[in-house]
Protein backbone atom coordinates (compact mmCIF):
# COMPACT_ATOMS: atom_id res chain seq x y z
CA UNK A 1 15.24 -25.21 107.92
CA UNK A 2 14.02 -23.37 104.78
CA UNK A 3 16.04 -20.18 103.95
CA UNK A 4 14.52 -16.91 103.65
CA UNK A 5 16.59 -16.30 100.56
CA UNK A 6 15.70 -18.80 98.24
CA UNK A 7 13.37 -18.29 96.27
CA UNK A 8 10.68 -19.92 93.96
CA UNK A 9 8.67 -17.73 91.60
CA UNK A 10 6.00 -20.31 91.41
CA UNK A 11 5.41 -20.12 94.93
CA UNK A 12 6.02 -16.03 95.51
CA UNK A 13 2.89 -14.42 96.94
CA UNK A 14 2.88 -11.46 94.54
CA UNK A 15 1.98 -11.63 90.68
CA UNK A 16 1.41 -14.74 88.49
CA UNK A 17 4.87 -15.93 86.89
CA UNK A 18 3.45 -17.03 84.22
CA UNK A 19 1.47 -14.40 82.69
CA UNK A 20 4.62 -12.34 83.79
CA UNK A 21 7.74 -13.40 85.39
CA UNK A 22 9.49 -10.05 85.30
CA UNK A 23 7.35 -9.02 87.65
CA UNK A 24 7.49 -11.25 89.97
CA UNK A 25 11.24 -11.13 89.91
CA UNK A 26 11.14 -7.40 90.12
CA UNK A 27 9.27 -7.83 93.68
CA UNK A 28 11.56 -10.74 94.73
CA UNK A 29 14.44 -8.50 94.28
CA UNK A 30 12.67 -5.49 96.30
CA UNK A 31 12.41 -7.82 99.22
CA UNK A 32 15.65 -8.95 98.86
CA UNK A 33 16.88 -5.20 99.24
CA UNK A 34 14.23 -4.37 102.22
CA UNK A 35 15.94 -7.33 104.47
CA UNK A 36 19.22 -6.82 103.43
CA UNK A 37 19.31 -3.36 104.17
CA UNK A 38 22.60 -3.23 106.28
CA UNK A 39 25.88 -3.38 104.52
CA UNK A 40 27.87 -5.02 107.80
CA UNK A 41 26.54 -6.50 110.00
CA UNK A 42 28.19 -9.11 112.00
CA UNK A 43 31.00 -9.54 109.75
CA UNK A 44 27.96 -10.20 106.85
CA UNK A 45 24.72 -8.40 106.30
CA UNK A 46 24.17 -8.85 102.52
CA UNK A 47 24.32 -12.64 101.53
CA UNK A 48 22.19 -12.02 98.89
CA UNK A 49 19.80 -14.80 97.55
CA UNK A 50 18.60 -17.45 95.19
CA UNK A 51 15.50 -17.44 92.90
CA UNK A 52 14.51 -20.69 91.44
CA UNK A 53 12.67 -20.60 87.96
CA UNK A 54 11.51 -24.34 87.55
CA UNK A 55 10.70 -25.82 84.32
CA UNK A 56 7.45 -24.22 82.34
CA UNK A 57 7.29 -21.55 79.99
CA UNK A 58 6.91 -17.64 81.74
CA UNK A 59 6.30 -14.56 79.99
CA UNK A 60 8.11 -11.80 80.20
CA UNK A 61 6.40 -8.29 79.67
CA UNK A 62 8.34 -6.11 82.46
CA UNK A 63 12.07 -6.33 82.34
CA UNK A 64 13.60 -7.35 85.27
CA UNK A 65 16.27 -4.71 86.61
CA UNK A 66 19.02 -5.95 88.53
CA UNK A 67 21.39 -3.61 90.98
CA UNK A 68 21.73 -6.10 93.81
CA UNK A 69 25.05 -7.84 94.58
CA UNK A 70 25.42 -11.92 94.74
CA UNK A 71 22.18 -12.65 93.45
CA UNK A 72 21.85 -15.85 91.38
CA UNK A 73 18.98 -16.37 88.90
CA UNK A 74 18.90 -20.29 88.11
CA UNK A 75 15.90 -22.72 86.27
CA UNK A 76 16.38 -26.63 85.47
CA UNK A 77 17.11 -26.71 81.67
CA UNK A 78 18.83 -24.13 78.64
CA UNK A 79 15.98 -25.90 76.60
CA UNK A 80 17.55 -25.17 73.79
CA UNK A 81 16.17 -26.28 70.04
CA UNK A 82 16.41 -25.14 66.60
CA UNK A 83 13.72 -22.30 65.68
CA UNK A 84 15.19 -21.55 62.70
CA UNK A 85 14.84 -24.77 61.35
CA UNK A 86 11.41 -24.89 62.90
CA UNK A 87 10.28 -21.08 60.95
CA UNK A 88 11.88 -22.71 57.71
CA UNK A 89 9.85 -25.95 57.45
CA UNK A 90 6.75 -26.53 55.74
CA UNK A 91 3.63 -26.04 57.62
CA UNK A 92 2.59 -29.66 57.21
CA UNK A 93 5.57 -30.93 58.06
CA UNK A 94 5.32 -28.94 61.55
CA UNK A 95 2.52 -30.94 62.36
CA UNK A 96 4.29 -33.74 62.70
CA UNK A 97 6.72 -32.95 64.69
CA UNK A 98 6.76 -33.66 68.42
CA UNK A 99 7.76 -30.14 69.65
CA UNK A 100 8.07 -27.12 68.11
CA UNK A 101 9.05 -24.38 70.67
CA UNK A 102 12.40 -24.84 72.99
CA UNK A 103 11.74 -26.13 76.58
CA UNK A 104 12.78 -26.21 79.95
CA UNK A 105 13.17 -23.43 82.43
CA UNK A 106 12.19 -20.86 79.87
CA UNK A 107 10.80 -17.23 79.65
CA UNK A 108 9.22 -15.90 76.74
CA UNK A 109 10.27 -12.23 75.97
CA UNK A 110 7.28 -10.42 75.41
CA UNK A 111 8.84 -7.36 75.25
CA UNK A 112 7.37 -5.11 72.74
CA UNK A 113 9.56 -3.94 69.54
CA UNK A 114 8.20 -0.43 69.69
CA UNK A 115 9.43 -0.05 73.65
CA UNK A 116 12.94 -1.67 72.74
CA UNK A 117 14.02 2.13 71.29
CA UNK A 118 17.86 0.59 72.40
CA UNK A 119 19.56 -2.72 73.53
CA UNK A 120 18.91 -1.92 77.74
CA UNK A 121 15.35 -1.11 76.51
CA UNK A 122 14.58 -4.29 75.16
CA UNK A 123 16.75 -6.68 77.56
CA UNK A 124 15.00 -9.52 79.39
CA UNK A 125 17.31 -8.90 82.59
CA UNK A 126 18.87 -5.21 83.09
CA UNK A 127 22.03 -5.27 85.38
CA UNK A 128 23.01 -1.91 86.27
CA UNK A 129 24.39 -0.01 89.31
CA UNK A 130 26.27 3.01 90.26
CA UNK A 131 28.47 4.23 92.81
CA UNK A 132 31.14 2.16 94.70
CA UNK A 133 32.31 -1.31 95.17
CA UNK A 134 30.98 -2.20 91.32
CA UNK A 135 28.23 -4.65 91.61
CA UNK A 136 29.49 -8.21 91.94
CA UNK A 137 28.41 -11.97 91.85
CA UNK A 138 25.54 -11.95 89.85
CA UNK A 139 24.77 -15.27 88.17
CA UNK A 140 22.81 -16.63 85.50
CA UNK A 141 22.50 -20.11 85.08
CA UNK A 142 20.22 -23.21 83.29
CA UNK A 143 17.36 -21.88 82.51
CA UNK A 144 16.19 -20.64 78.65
CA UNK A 145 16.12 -17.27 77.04
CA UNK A 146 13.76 -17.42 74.42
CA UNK A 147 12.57 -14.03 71.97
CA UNK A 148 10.22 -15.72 70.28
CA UNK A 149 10.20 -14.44 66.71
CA UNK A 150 12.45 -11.84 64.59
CA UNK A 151 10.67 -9.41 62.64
CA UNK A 152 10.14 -7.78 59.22
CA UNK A 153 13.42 -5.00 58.89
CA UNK A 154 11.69 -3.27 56.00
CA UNK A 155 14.15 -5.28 53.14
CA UNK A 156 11.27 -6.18 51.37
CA UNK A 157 12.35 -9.81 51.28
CA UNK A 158 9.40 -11.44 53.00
CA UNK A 159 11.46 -13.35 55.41
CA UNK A 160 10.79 -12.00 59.07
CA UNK A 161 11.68 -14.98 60.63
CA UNK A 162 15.43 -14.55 58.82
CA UNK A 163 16.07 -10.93 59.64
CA UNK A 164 17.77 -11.56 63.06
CA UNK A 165 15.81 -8.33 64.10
CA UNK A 166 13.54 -7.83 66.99
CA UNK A 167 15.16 -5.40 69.38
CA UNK A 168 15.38 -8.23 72.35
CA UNK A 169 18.17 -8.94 74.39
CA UNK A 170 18.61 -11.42 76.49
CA UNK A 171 21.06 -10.34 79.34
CA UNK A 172 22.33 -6.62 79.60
CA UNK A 173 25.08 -5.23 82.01
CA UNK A 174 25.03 -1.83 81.85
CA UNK A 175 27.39 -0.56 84.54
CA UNK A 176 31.08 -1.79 85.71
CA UNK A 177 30.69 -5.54 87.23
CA UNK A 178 32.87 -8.08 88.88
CA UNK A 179 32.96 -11.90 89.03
CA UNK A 180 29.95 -12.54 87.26
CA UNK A 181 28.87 -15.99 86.21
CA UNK A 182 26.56 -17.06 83.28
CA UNK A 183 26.93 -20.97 82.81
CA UNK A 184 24.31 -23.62 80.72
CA UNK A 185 21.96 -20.91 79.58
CA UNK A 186 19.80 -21.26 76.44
CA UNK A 187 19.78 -18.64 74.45
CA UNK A 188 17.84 -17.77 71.37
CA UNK A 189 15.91 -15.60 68.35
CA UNK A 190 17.78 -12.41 70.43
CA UNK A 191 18.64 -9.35 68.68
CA UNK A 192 21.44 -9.40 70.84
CA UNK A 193 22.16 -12.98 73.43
CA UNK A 194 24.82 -11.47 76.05
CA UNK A 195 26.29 -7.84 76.32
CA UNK A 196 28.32 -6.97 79.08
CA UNK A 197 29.79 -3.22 79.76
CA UNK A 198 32.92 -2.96 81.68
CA UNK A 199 33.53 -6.27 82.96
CA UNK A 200 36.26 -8.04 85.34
CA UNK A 201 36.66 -11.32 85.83
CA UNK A 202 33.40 -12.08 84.01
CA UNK A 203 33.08 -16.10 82.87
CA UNK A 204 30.55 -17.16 79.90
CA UNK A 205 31.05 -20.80 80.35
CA UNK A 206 29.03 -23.99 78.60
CA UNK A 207 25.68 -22.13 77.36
CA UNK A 208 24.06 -22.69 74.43
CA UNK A 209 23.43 -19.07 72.48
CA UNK A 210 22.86 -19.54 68.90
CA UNK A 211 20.11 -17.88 66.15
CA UNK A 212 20.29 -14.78 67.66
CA UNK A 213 22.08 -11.72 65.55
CA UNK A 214 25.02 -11.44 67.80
CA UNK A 215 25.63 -13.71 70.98
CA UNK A 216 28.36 -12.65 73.03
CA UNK A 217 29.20 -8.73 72.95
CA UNK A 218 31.96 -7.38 75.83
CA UNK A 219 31.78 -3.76 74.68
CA UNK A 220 32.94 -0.40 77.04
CA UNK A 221 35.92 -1.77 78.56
CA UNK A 222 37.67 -4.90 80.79
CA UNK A 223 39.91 -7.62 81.60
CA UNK A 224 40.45 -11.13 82.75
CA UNK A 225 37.30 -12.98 81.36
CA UNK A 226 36.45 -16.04 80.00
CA UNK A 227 34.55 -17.29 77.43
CA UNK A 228 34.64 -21.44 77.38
CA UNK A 229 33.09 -24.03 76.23
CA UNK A 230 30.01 -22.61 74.55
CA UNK A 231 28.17 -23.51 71.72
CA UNK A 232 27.40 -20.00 69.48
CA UNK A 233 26.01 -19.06 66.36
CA UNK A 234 24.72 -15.49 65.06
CA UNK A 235 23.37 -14.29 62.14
CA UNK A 236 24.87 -12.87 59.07
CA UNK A 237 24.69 -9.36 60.42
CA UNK A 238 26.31 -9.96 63.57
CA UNK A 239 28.91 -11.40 65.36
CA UNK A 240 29.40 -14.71 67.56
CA UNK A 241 31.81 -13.40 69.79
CA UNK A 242 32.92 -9.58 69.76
CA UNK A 243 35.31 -7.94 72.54
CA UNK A 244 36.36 -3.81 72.41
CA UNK A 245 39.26 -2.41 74.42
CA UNK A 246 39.76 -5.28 76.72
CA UNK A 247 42.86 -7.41 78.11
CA UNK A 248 43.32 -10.67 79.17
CA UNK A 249 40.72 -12.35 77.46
CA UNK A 250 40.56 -16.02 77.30
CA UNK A 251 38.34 -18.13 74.51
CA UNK A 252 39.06 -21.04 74.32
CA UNK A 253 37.27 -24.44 73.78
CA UNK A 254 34.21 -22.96 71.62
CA UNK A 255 32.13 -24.84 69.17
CA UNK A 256 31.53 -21.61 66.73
CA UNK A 257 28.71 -22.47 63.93
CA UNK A 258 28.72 -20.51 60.71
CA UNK A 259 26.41 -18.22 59.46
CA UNK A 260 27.42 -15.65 61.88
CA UNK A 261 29.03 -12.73 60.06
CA UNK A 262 32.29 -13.20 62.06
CA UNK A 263 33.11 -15.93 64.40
CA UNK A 264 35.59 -13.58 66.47
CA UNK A 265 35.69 -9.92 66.06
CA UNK A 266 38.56 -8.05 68.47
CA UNK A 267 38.74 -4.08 68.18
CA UNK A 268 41.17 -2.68 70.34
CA UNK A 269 42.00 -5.68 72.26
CA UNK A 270 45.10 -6.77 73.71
CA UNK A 271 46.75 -9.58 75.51
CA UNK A 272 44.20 -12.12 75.18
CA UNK A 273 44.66 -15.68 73.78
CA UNK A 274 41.83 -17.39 71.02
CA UNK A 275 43.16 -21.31 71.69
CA UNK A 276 41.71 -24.46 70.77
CA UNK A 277 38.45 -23.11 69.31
CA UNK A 278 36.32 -25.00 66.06
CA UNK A 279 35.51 -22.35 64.11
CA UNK A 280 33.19 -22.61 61.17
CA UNK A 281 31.86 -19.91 59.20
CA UNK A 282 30.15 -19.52 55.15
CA UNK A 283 31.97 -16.17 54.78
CA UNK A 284 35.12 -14.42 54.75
CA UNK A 285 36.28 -12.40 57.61
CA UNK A 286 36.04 -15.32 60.34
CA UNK A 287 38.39 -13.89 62.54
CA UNK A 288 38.78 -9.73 62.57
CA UNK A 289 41.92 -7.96 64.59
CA UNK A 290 40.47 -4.38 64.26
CA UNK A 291 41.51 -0.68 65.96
CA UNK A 292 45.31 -1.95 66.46
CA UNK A 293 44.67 -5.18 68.70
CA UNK A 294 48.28 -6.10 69.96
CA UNK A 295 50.09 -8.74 71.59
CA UNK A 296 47.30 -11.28 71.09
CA UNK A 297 47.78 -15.42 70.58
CA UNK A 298 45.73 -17.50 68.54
CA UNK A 299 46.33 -20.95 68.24
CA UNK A 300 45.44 -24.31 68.06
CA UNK A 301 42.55 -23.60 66.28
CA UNK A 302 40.22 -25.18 63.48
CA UNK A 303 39.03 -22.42 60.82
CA UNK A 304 36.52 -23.88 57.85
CA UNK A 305 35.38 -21.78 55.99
CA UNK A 306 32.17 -23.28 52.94
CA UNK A 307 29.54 -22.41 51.40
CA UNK A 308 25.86 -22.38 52.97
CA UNK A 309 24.35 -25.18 52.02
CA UNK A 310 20.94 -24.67 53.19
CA UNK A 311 18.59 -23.69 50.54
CA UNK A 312 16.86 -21.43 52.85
CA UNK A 313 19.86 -18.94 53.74
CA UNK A 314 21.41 -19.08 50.96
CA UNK A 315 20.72 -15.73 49.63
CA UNK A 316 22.55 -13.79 52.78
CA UNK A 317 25.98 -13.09 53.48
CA UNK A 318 27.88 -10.94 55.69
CA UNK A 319 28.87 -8.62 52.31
CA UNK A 320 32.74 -9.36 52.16
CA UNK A 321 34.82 -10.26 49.28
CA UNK A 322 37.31 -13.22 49.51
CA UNK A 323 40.18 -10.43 49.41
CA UNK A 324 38.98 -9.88 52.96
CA UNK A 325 40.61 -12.77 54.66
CA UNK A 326 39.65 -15.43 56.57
CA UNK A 327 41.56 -13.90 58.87
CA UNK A 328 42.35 -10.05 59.22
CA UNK A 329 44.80 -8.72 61.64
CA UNK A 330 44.96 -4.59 62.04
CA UNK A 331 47.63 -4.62 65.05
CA UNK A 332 50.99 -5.57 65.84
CA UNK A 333 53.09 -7.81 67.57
CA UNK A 334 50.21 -10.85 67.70
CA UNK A 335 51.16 -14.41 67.27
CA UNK A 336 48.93 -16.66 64.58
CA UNK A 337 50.64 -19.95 65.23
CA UNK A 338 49.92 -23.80 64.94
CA UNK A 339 46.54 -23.21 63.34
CA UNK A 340 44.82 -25.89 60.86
CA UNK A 341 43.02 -23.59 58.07
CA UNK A 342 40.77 -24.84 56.06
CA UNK A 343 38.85 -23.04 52.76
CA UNK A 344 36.81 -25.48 50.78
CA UNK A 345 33.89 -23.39 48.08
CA UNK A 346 33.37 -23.94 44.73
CA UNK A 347 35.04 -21.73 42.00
CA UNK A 348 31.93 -19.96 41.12
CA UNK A 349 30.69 -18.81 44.57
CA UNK A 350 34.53 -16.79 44.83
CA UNK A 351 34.21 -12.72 45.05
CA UNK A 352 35.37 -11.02 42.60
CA UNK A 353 35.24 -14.25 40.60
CA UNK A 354 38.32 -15.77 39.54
CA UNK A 355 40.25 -13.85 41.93
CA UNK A 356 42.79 -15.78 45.03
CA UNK A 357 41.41 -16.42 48.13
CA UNK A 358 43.09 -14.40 51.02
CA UNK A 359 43.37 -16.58 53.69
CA UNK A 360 45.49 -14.28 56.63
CA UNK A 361 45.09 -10.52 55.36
CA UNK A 362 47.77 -8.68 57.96
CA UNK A 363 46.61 -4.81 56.52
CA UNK A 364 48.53 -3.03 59.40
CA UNK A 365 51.05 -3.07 62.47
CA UNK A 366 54.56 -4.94 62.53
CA UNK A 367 55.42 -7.52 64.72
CA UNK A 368 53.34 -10.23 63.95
CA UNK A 369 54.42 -13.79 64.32
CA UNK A 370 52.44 -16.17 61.56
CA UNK A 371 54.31 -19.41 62.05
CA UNK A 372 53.44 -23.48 61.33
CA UNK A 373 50.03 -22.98 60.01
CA UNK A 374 48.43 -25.58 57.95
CA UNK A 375 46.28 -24.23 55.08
CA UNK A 376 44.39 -26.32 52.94
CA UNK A 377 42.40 -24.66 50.15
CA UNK A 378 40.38 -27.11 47.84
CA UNK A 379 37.60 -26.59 45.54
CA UNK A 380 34.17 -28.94 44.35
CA UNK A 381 31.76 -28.58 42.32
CA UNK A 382 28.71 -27.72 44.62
CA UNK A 383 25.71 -30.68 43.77
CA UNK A 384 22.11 -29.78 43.07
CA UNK A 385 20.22 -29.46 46.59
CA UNK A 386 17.00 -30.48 46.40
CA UNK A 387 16.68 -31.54 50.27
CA UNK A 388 13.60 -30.45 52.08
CA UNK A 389 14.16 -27.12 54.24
CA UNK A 390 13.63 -28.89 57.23
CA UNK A 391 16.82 -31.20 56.16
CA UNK A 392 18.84 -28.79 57.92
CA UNK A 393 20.88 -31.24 60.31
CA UNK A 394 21.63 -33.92 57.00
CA UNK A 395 22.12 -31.28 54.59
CA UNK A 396 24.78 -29.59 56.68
CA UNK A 397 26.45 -32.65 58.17
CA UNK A 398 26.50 -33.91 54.38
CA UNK A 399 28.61 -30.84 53.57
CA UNK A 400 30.98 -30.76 56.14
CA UNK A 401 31.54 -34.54 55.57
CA UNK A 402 32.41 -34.34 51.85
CA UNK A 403 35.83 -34.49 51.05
CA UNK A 404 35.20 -36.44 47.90
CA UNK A 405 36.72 -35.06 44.44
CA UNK A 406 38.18 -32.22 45.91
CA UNK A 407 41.19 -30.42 44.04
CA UNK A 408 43.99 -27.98 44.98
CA UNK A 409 42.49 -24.42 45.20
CA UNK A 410 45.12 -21.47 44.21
CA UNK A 411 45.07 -19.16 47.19
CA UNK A 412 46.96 -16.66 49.32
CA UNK A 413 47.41 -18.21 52.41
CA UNK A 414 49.06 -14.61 53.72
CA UNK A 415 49.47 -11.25 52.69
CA UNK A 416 51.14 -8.82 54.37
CA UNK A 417 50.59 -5.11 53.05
CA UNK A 418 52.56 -3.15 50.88
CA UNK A 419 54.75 -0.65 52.92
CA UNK A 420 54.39 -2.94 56.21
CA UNK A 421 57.80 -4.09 57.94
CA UNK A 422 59.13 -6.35 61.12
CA UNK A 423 56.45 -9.16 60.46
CA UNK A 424 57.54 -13.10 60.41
CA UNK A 425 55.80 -15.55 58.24
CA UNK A 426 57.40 -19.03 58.79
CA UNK A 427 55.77 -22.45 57.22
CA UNK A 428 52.53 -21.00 56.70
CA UNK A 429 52.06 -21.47 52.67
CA UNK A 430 54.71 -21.76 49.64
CA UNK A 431 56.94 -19.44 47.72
CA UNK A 432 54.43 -18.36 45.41
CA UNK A 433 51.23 -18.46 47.93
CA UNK A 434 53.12 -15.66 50.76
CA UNK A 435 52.55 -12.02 49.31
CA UNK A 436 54.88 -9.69 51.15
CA UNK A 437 58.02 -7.28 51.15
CA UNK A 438 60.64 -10.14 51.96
CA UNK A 439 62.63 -7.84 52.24
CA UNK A 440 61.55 -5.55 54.90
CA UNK A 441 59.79 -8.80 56.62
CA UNK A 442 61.43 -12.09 57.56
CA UNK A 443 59.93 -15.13 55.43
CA UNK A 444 60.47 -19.15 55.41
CA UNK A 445 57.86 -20.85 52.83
CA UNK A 446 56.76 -23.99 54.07
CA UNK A 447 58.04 -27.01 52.30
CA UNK A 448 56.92 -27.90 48.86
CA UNK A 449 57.05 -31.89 48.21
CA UNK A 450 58.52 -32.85 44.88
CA UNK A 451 55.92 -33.69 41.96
């Protein structure tokens, strides 16, 4: 027996999903609402319901506006492929190429720039809901988020397609939210992938959200969440993943690609653990501890941090200097431990030039544990690339494969602030590569092998 709340916008009587699936959606959800009117009603009343996107391409041009408990949108595909490669290569290469635009289950944000005057303005789905018990259960799952194209932001660099700018978001929750789920989406060319206000028990688990300016934003205020097993990549201006003034966070298990202008950027947070992440990034300032995060772990991670080799993006960075820090922790009492660092850039791409590489910058609190962290700093000289723009995939795997002819770059692999006290440094770099007060702080260099 069919159930009256599933749900297939293909087969919906009102609108055309295709021309525009918000819509429809919209209208699905109304029903939903005028059946499942009564709150309890034999020990139930408000199951909630399924609505099935299957594979095709769907416009969006109405944002859909969520404030309905235990509803789960799902498709049959994240669909995810490279556009920036795609808006990089040759026209006449392009037409050669057997697809261009991503694929399965996917909706095309047609959501003007001009009406996105903020980020719930220009969200694909809106999630938002006052008054009491917070809306809860809302899921998101396999199907492709897709904003099409970035836009011109006025720099005068005739690169639209490289601006990370288009006022699009892909899924907004604007209002305090329990147990929500968003698992094997696609997400892409976003101004902003995922922001969630206020969340509890939220899990981002095993989507795909990369080329879009920032991916994964938990901003207002939460605990206990989750974000696992993704693969995420912003752009220079913004961040991969970014938390404010929440607890209990858990990342763990991420596949973080560089270009984003931090891989993991904590304000305020406290009490969350950063474990057994790959994080790769082309700029300082991979990992930020800002507004006094305490009481945090990371460990058992992979930090690299290079030098863009694509001849496209080359001329972008995130702005810092490499007195920044690959890592920068503003906060006390966090542990740093068991972490395999690597810095590998030639001597001429350093800022200021000539100066030592920072590797962990601690610039405030006391308290913090840096122990048994392998650093490895080496510089190359960078080769001539003369690699077709579409060569993104060899040009990048050539990079991160070269460990030919490298030699022993002179870094600090930590530095603790002048005037700071109560901070541990154990086996994380030499004698001569620790900066700190050693005697206000306690400090055991790591081994040095006789020449």
């Amino acid at each position: 027996m069919a159930s009256e709340n599933f749900y297939d916008v293909t087969c919906y009587p009102a609108g055309n999903p295709y021309e525009d699936i918000g819509s429809v959606i919209n209208s699905i959800i109304a029903d939903i609402k005028s059946r499942q009117a009564v709150p309890d009603l034999n020990d139930g009343g408000k199951p909630g319901a399924v609505i099935y996107i299957p594979p095709g391409d769907y416009r969006l041009v109405t944002q859909v506006f969520i404030d309905v408990s235990y509803l789960k949108i799902v498709g049959s595909g994240h669909g995810f492929t490279s556009s920036s490669i795609r808006f990089n290569s040759p026209a006449n290469e392009l037409a050669q190429w057997r697809e261009v635009w991503p694929g399965g289950s996917r909706i095309l944000v047609d959501i003007s720039p001009e009406a996105a005057d903020g980020e719930a303005a220009g969200a694909a789905f809106y999630v938002k809901r006052a008054g009491n018990p917070r809306i809860s259960s809302v899921e998101f799952a396999d199907f492709c988020i897709d904003g099409l194209h970035f836009i011109d932001d006025g720099s005068e660099q005739n690169d639209a397609e490289n601006t990370y700018k288009n006022g699009k978001t892909g899924i907004y929750v604007g209002s305090a939210n329990d147990s929500f789920r968003i698992t094997g989406m696609g997400l892409i060319y976003l101004e902003h992938g995922v922001t969630v206000h206020d969340a509890d028990a939220l899990a981002i688990d095993n989507n795909f959200i990369a080329e879009c300016g920032n991916c994964i934003e938990l901003k207002g205020m939460g605990q206990a969440s989750r974000i696992a097993n993704n693969f995420v990549g912003a752009g220079y201006r913004g961040h991969s993943i970014y938390a404010e003034n929440y607890g209990g966070i858990l990342v763990s298990s991420n596949n973080v690609f560089p270009r984003g202008a931090s891989s993991v950027y904590f304000s305020g947070v406290v009490r969350s653990s950063i474990t057994g992440n790959r994080f790769h990034s082309f700029y300082p300032g991979m990992l930020v501890f800002a507004a006094n995060c305490c009481e945090n772990l990371v460990s058992s991670n992979h930090f690299l941090r290079d030098r863009e080799p694509w001849a496209p993006m080359q001329k972008y960075d995130n702005g810092l200097d490499d007195l920044f820090g690959l890592l920068q922790i503003d906060g006390s009492n966090n542990s740093v431990i068991a972490n395999h660092i690597s810095e590998t850039i030639d001597a001429q791409y350093i800022k200021p030039l000539a100066v030592k590489p920072v590797i962990i910058n601690v610039v405030s609190g006391s308290g913090n544990y840096i122990a048994n962290n392998h650093i490895v700093a080496t510089t190359e000289i960078s080769q001539i690339n003369d690699a077709q723009n579409s060569a993104c995939f060899s040009t990048q795997v050539g990079a991160l494969l070269s460990t030919d002819n490298l030699k022993v770059l002179e870094v600090t692999t930590v530095l603790v602030k002048k005037g700071l006290v109560r901070n541990t440094v154990l086996d994380s770099g030499s004698d001569e590569q620790v900066e700190m007060d050693r005697t206000m702080n306690a400090f055991r260099g790591t081994p040095v092998p006789r020449q």
